[in-house]
Protein backbone atom coordinates (compact mmCIF):
# COMPACT_ATOMS: atom_id res chain seq x y z
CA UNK A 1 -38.79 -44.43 29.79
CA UNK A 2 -39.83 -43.73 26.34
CA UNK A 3 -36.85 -42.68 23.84
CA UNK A 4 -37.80 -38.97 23.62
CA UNK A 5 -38.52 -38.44 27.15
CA UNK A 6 -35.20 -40.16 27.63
CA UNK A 7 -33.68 -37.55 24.63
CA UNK A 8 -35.50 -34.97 27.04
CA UNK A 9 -33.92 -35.57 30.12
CA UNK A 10 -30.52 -35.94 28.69
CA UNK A 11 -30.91 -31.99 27.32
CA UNK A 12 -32.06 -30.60 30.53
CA UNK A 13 -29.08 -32.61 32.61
CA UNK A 14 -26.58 -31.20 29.65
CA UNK A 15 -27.68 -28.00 29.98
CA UNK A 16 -27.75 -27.64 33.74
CA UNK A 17 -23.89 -28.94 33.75
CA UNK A 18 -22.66 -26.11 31.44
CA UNK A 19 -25.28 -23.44 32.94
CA UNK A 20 -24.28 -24.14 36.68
CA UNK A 21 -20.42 -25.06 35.99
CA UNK A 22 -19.93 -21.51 34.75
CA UNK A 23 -21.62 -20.21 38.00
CA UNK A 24 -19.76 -22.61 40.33
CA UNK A 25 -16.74 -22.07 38.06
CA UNK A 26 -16.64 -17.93 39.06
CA UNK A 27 -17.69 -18.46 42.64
CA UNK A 28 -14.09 -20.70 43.24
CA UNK A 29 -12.55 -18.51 41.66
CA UNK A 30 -13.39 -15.51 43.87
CA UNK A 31 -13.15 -18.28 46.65
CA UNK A 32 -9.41 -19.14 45.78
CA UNK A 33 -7.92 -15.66 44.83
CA UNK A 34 -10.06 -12.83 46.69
CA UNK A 35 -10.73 -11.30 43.59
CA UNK A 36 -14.50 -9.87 43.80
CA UNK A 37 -16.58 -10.16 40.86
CA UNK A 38 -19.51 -8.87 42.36
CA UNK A 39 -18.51 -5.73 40.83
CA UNK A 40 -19.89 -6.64 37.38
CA UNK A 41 -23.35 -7.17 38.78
CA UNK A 42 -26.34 -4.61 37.89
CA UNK A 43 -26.21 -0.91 38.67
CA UNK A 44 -29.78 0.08 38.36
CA UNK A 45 -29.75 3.42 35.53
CA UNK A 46 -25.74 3.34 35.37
CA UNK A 47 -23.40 3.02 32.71
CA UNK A 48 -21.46 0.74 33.62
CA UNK A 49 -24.66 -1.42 35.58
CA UNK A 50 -25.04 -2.35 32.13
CA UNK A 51 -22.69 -5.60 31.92
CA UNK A 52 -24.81 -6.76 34.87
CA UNK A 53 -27.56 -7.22 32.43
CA UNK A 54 -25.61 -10.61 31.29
CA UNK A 55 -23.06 -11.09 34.13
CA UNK A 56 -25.74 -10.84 36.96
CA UNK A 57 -27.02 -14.30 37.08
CA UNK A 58 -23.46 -15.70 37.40
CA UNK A 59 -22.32 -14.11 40.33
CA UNK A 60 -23.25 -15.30 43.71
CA UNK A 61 -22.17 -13.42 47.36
CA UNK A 62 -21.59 -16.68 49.31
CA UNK A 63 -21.85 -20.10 49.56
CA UNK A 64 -25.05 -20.61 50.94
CA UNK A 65 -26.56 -18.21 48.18
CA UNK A 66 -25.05 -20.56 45.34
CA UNK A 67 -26.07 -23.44 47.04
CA UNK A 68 -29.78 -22.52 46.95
CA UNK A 69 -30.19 -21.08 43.63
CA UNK A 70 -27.76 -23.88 42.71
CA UNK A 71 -30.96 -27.03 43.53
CA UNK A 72 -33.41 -24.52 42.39
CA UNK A 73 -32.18 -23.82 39.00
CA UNK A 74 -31.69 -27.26 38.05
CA UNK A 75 -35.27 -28.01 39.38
CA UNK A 76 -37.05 -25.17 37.33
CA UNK A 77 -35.05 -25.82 34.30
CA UNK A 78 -35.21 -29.18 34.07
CA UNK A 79 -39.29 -29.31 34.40
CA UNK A 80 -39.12 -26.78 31.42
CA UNK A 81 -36.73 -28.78 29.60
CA UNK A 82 -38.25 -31.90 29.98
CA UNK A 83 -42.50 -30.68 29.46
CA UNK A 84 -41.66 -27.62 27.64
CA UNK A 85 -39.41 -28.94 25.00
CA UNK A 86 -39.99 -26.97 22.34
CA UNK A 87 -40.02 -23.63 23.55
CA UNK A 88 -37.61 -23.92 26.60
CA UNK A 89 -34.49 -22.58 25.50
CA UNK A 90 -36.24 -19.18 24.15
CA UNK A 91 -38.07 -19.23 27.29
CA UNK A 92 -35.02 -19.14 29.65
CA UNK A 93 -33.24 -16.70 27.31
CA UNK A 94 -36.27 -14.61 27.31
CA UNK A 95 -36.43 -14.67 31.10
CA UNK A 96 -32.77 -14.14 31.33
CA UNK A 97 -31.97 -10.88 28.88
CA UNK A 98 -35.35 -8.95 29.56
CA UNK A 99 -35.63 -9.50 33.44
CA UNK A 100 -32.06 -8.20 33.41
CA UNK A 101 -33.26 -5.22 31.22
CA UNK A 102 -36.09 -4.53 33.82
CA UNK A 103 -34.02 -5.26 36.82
CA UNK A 104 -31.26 -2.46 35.32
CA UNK A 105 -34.17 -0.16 34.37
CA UNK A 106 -36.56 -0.14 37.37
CA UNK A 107 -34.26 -1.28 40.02
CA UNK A 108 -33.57 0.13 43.56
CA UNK A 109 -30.09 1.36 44.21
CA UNK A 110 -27.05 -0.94 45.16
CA UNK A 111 -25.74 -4.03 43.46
CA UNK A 112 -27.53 -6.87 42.40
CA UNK A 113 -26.06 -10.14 41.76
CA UNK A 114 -27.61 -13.60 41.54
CA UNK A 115 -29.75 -15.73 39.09
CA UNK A 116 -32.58 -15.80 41.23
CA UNK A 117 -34.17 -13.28 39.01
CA UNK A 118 -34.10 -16.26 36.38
CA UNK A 119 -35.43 -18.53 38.91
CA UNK A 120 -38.40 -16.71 39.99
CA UNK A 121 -39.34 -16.54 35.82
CA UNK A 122 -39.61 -20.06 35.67
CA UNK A 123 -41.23 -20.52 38.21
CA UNK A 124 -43.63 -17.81 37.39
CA UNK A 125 -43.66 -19.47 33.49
CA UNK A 126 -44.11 -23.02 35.17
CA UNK A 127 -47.20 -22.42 37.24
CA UNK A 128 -49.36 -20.10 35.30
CA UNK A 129 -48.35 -21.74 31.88
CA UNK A 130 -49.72 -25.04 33.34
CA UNK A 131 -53.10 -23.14 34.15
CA UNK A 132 -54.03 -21.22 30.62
CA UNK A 133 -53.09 -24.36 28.33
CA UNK A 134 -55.79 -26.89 29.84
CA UNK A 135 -53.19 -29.76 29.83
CA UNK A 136 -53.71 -32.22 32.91
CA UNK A 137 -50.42 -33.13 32.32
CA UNK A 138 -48.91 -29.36 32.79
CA UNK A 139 -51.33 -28.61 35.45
CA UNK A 140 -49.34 -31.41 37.58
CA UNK A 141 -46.26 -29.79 37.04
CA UNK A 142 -47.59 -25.87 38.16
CA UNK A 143 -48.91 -28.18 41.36
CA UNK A 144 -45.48 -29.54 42.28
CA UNK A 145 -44.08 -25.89 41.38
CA UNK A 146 -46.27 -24.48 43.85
CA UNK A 147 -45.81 -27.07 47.02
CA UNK A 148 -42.28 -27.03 45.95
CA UNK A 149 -41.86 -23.13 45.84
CA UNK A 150 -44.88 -21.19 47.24
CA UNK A 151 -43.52 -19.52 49.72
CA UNK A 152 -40.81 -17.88 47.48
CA UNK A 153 -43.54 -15.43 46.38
CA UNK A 154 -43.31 -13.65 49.62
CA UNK A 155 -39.82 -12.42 48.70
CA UNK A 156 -41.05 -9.98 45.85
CA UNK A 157 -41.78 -7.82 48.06
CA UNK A 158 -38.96 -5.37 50.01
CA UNK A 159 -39.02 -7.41 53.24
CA UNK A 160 -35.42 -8.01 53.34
CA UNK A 161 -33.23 -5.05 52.11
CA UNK A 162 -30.51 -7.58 51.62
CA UNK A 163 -32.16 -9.15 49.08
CA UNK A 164 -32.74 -8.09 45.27
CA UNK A 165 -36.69 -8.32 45.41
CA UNK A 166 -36.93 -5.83 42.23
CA UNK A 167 -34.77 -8.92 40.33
CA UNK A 168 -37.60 -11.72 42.15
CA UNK A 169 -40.31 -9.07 40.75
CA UNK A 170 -38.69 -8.60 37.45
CA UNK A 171 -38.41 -12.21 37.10
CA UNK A 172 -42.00 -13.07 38.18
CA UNK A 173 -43.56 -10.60 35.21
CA UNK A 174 -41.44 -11.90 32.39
CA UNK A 175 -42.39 -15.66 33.10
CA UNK A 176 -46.29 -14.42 33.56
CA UNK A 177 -46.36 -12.91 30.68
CA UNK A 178 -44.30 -15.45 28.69
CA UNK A 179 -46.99 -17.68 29.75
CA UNK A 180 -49.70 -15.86 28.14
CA UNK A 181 -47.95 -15.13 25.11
CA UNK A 182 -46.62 -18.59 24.49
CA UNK A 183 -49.39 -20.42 25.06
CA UNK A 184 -50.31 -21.23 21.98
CA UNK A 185 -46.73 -22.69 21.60
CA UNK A 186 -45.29 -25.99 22.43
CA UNK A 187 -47.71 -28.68 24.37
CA UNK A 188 -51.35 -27.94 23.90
CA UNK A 189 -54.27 -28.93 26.07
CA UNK A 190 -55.45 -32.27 26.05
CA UNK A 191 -58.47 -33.71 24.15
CA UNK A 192 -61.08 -34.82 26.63
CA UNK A 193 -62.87 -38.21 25.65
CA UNK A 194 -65.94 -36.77 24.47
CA UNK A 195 -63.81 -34.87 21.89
CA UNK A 196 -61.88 -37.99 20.65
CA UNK A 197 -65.44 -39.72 20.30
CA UNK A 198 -66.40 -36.79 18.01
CA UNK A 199 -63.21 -36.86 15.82
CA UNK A 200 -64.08 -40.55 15.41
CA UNK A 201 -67.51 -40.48 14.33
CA UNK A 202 -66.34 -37.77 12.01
CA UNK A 203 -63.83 -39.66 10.21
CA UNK A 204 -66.18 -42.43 9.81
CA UNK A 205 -68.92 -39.97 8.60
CA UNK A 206 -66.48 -38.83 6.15
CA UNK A 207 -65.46 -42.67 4.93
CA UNK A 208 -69.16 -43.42 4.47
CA UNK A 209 -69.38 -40.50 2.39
CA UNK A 210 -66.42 -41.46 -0.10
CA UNK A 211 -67.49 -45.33 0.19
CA UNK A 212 -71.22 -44.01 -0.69
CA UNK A 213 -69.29 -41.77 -3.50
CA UNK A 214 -67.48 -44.42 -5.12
CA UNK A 215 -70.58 -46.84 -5.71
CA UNK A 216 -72.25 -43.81 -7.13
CA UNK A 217 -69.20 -42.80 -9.66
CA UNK A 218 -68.76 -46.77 -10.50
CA UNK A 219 -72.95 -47.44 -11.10
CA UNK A 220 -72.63 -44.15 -13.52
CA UNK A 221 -69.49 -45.61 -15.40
CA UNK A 222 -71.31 -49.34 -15.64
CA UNK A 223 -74.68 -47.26 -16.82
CA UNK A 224 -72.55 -45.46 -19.39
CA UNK A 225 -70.58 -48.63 -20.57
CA UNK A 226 -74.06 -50.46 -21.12
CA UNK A 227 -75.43 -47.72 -23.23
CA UNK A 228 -73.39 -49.20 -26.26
CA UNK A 229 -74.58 -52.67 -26.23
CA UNK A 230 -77.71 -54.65 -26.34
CA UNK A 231 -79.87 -55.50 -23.52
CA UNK A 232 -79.11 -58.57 -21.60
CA UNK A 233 -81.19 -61.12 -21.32
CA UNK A 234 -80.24 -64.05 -19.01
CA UNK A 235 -76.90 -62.90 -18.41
CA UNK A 236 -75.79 -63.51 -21.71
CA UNK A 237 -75.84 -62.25 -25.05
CA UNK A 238 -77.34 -63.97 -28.22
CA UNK A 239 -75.87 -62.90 -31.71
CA UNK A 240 -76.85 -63.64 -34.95
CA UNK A 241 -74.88 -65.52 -37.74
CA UNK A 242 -75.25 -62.64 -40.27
CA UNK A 243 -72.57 -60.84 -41.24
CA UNK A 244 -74.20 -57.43 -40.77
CA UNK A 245 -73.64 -57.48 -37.22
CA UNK A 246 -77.20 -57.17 -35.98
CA UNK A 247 -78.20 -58.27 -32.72
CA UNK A 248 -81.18 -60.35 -32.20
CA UNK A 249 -83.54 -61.69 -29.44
């Protein structure tokens, strides 16, 4: 493994750890004292649903709920991490303040807790991102989202009314249209070989042209130089032993 790949993975596993230890770090806590946090999740178009906007994706209703979004966080994040260097940090924030904002605005009644709204964003981000920018590379990765995830996309839709599908929905649209809007941002499509081939010729086009340029600019210097002396004849020069300095043949 390559040094930055290596400097790659080591980010993504960091940030995981502190990302998931606050979740798993909350959920004990309820475990061990009773005390419910769930009710500092989002409120759709109330007051004091606000706080959910940030709290939400930390706050999880049981074990098995954690668990999941637990193996599919680090999944998701760590393919952006680790392919998406550049821009994956503002891409998870992104994902994580304005599908909150959406979720808050456009949401159905109830409370919504769980970081499955950030989930289905990179996901969303993952797949179509890999499809605008070209890259072979990236397309691979929106592949293995897909076979790994697919059948998540069934849960935007109200099939379960225990579940927060306006947060899955919310989530989805952010990391589409991040997508989009980043794609001119971080890895790039690849150059096929017919491209490289064309970059080469270039660059020797353009050497032949500054060789060719040189000769030109040093046959114009000698030319000039030669204009103040006498012809040559033989190689050599042949100078007479009068003290006038005239040259003769």
């Amino acid at each position: 493994m390559q040094k930055q790949d290596r400097a790659r993975l080591i980010d993504a596993v960091l940030f995981n750890l502190a990302f998931l230890m606050i979740i798993w770090a909350l959920w004990l806590y309820e475990y061990e004292t009773g005390h419910r946090l769930s009710a500092y999740g989002t409120r759709p178009r109330t007051p004091e649903g606000t706080i959910g906007i940030l709290t939400t994706p930390f706050l999880h209703g049981s074990l098995k709920h954690i668990w999941g979004n637990t193996v599919s966080f680090f999944t998701l994040s760590t393919f952006i991490i680790f392919f998406y260097r550049e821009i994956a940090f503002k891409t998870i924030l992104i994902i994580y303040l304005v599908s909150g904002v959406l979720l808050w605005a456009f949401g159905g009644g109830g409370n919504h807790i769980g970081v499955s709204g950030v989930i289905y964003g990179m996901a969303a981000f993952l797949f179509f991102s890999g499809i605008v920018r070209k890259n072979q590379k990236l397309l691979r990765v929106a592949l293995a989202v897909a076979f790994l995830y697919g059948s998540i996309v069934w849960w935007v839709l109200p099939i379960d009314p225990q579940i927060s599908w306006e947060g899955h929905l919310a989530g989805s649209i952010v990391g589409v249209v991040l997508a989009i809007l980043l794609r001119n941002q971080g890895p790039q499509a690849e150059k096929t070989q017919w491209e490289i081939e064309e970059e080469l010729e270039e660059e020797l086009r353009l050497e032949e042209e500054l060789k060719l340029e040189e000769e030109l600019k040093l046959e114009e210097e000698s030319k000039s130089d030669g204009s103040s002396r006498p012809p040559r004849q033989g190689g050599s020069f042949y100078q007479s032993d009068s003290t006038d300095g005239d040259f003769s043949w």
